[in-house]
Protein backbone atom coordinates (compact mmCIF):
# COMPACT_ATOMS: atom_id res chain seq x y z
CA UNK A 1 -83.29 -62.34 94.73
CA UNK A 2 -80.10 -63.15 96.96
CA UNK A 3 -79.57 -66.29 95.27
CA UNK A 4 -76.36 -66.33 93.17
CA UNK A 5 -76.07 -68.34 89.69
CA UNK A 6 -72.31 -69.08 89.86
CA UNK A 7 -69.84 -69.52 92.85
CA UNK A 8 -68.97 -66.29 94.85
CA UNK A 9 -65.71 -66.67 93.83
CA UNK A 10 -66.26 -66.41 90.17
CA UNK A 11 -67.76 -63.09 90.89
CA UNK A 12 -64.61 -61.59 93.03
CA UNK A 13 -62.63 -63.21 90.25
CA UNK A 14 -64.51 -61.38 87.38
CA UNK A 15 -64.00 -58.39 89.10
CA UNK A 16 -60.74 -58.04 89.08
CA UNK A 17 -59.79 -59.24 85.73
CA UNK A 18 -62.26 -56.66 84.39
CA UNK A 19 -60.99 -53.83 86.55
CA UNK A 20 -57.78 -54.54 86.14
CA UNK A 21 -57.84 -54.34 82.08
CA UNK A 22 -60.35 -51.27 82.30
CA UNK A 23 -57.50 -49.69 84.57
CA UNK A 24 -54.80 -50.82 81.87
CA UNK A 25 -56.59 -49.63 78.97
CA UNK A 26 -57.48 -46.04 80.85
CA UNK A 27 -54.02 -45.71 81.56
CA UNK A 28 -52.46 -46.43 78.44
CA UNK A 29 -55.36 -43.73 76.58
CA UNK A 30 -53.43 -40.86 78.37
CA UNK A 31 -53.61 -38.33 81.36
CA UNK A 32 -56.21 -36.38 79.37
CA UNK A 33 -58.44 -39.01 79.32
CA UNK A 34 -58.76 -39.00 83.23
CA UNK A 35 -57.96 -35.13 83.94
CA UNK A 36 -60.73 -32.98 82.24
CA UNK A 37 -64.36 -34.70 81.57
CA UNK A 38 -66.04 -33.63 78.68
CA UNK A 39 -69.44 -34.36 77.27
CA UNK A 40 -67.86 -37.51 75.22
CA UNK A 41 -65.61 -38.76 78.70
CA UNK A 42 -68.91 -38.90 80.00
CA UNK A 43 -70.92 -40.63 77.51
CA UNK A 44 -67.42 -43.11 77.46
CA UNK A 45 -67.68 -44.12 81.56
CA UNK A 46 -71.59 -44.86 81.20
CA UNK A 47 -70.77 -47.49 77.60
CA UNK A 48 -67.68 -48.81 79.11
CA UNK A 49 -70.12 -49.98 82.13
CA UNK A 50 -72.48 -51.06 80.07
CA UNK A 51 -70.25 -53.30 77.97
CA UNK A 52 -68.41 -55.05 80.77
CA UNK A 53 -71.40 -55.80 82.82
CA UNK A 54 -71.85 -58.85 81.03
CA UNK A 55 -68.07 -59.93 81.60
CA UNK A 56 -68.54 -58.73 85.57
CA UNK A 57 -72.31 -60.28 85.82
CA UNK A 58 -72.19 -63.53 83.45
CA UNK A 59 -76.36 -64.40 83.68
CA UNK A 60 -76.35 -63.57 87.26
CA UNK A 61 -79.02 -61.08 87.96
CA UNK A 62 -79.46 -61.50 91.78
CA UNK A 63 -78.97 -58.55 93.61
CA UNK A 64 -76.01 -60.46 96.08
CA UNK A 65 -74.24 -61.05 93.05
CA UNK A 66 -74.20 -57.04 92.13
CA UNK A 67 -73.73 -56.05 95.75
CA UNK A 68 -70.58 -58.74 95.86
CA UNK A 69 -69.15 -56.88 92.77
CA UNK A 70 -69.72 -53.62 93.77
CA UNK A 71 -68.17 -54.57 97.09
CA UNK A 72 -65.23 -56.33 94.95
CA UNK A 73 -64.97 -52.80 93.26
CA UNK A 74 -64.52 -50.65 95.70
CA UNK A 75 -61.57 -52.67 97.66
CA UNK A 76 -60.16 -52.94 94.78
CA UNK A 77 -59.95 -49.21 94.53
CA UNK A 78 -59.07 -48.43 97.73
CA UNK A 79 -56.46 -51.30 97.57
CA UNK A 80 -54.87 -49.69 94.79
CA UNK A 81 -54.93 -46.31 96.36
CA UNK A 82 -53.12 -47.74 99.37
CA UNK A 83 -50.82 -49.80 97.32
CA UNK A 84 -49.49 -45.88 95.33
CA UNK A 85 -49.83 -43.89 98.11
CA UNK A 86 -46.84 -46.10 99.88
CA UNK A 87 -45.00 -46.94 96.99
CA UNK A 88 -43.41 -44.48 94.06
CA UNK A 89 -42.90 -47.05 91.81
CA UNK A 90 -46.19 -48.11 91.93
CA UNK A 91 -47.50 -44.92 91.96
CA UNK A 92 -45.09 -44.37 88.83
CA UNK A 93 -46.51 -47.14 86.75
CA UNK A 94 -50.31 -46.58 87.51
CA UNK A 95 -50.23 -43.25 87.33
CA UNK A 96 -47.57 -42.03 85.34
CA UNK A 97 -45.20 -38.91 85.86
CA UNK A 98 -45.58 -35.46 84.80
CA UNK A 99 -44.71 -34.61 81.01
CA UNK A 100 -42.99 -31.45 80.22
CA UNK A 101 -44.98 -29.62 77.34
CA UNK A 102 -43.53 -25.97 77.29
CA UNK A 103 -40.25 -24.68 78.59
CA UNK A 104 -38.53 -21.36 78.82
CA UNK A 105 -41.15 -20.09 76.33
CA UNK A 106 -40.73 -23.02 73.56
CA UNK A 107 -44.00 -25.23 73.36
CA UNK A 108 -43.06 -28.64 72.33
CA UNK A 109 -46.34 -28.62 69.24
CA UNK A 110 -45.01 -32.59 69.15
CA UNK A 111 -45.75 -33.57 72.52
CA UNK A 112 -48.80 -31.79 72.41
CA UNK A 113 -49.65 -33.51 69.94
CA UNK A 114 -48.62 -37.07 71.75
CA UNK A 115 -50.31 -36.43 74.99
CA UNK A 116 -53.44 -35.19 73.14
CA UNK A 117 -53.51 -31.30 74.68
CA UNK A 118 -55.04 -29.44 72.17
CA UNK A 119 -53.73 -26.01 71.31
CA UNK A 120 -56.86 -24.46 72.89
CA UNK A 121 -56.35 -26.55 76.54
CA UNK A 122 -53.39 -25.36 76.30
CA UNK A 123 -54.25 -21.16 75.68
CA UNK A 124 -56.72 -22.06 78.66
CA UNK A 125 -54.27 -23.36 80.88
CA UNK A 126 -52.58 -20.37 79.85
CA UNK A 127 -55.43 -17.82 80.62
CA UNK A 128 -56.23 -19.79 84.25
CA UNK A 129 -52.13 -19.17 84.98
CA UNK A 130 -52.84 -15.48 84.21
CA UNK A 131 -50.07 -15.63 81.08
CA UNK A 132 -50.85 -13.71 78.01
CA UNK A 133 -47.40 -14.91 76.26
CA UNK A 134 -45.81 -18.09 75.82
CA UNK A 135 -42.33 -15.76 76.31
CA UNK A 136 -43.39 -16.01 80.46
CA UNK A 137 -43.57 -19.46 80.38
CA UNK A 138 -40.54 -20.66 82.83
CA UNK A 139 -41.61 -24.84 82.62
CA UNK A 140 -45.47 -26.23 81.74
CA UNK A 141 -46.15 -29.81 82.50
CA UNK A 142 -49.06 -32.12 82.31
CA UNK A 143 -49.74 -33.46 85.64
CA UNK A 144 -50.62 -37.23 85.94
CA UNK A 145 -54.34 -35.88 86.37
CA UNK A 146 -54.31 -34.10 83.32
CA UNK A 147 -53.93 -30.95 84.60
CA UNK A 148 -51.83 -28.40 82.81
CA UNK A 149 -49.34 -26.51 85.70
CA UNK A 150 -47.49 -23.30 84.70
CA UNK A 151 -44.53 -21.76 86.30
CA UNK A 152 -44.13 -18.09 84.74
CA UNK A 153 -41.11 -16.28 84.65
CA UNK A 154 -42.01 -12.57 86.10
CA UNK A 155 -41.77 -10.39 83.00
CA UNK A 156 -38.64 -7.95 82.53
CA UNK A 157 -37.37 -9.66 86.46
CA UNK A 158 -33.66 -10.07 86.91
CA UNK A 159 -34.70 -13.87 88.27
CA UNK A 160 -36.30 -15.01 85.35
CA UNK A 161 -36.03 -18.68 87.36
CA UNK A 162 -38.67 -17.21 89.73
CA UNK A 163 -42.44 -18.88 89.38
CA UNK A 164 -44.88 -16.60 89.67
């Protein structure tokens, strides 16, 4: 049960090739991957585990060997949360920066269309922000979590630079 089938090493080693590329490939899918879980996100986190527990495990099947991974894991995590929340520039290439999708009332359809914000995330982000026309909209931008922020312009203001 505790004995392992390979070196510990191996195991710590595993584990960060395979986060690192599952961290790579997340990041390069795009901030909507990460910022709103649907049904399909979902069912995507439980395959992606499945399929790279074979990389991460090899034929080991002890539980030391899953505990030492899921150990590796989690520094690894909070070794890359330390690592962005000191440094911009990492921060900047892990998690990206915020994209600008609307301004002073003209939705750029293209970059919609590139960061993968459907017209209807967009009418709800809309909706949340309490806007009922695009006119209002002062600046929109994806976060890097995927949300959608809105600064309105109050209607019929004198400040139209003022976010509501």
């Amino acid at each position: 049960m505790f004995e392992l089938s390979m070196p510990w090493w191996e195991f710590v080693l595993r584990a960060v090739v395979v986060y690192v590329v599952l961290l790579v490939m997340i990041r390069l899918s795009g901030k909507r991957t990460i910022g709103q879980f649907t049904a399909f996100d979902v069912l995507l986190i439980v395959l992606l585990g499945n399929a790279v527990q074979n990389a991460l495990l090899g034929s080991d099947t002890s539980m030391a060997g899953g505990l030492l991974l899921a150990a590796t894991l989690i520094a690894l995590n909070w070794v890359v949360g330390f690592v962005t929340a000191r440094s911009k520039g990492a921060e900047r290439l892990l998690e990206g920066e915020p994209v600008v999708l609307a301004r002073d009332g003209h939705v750029f359809r293209e970059v919609l269309r590139r960061e993968l914000v459907s017209r209807e995330d967009f009418a709800k982000a809309m909706r949340e922000a309490g806007c009922g026309d695009v006119g209002l909209i002062r600046l929109a931008l994806l976060e890097t979590n995927g949300h959608i922020t809105l600064l309105l312009r109050k209607p019929h203001s004198q400040d139209e630079g003022e976010a509501v």
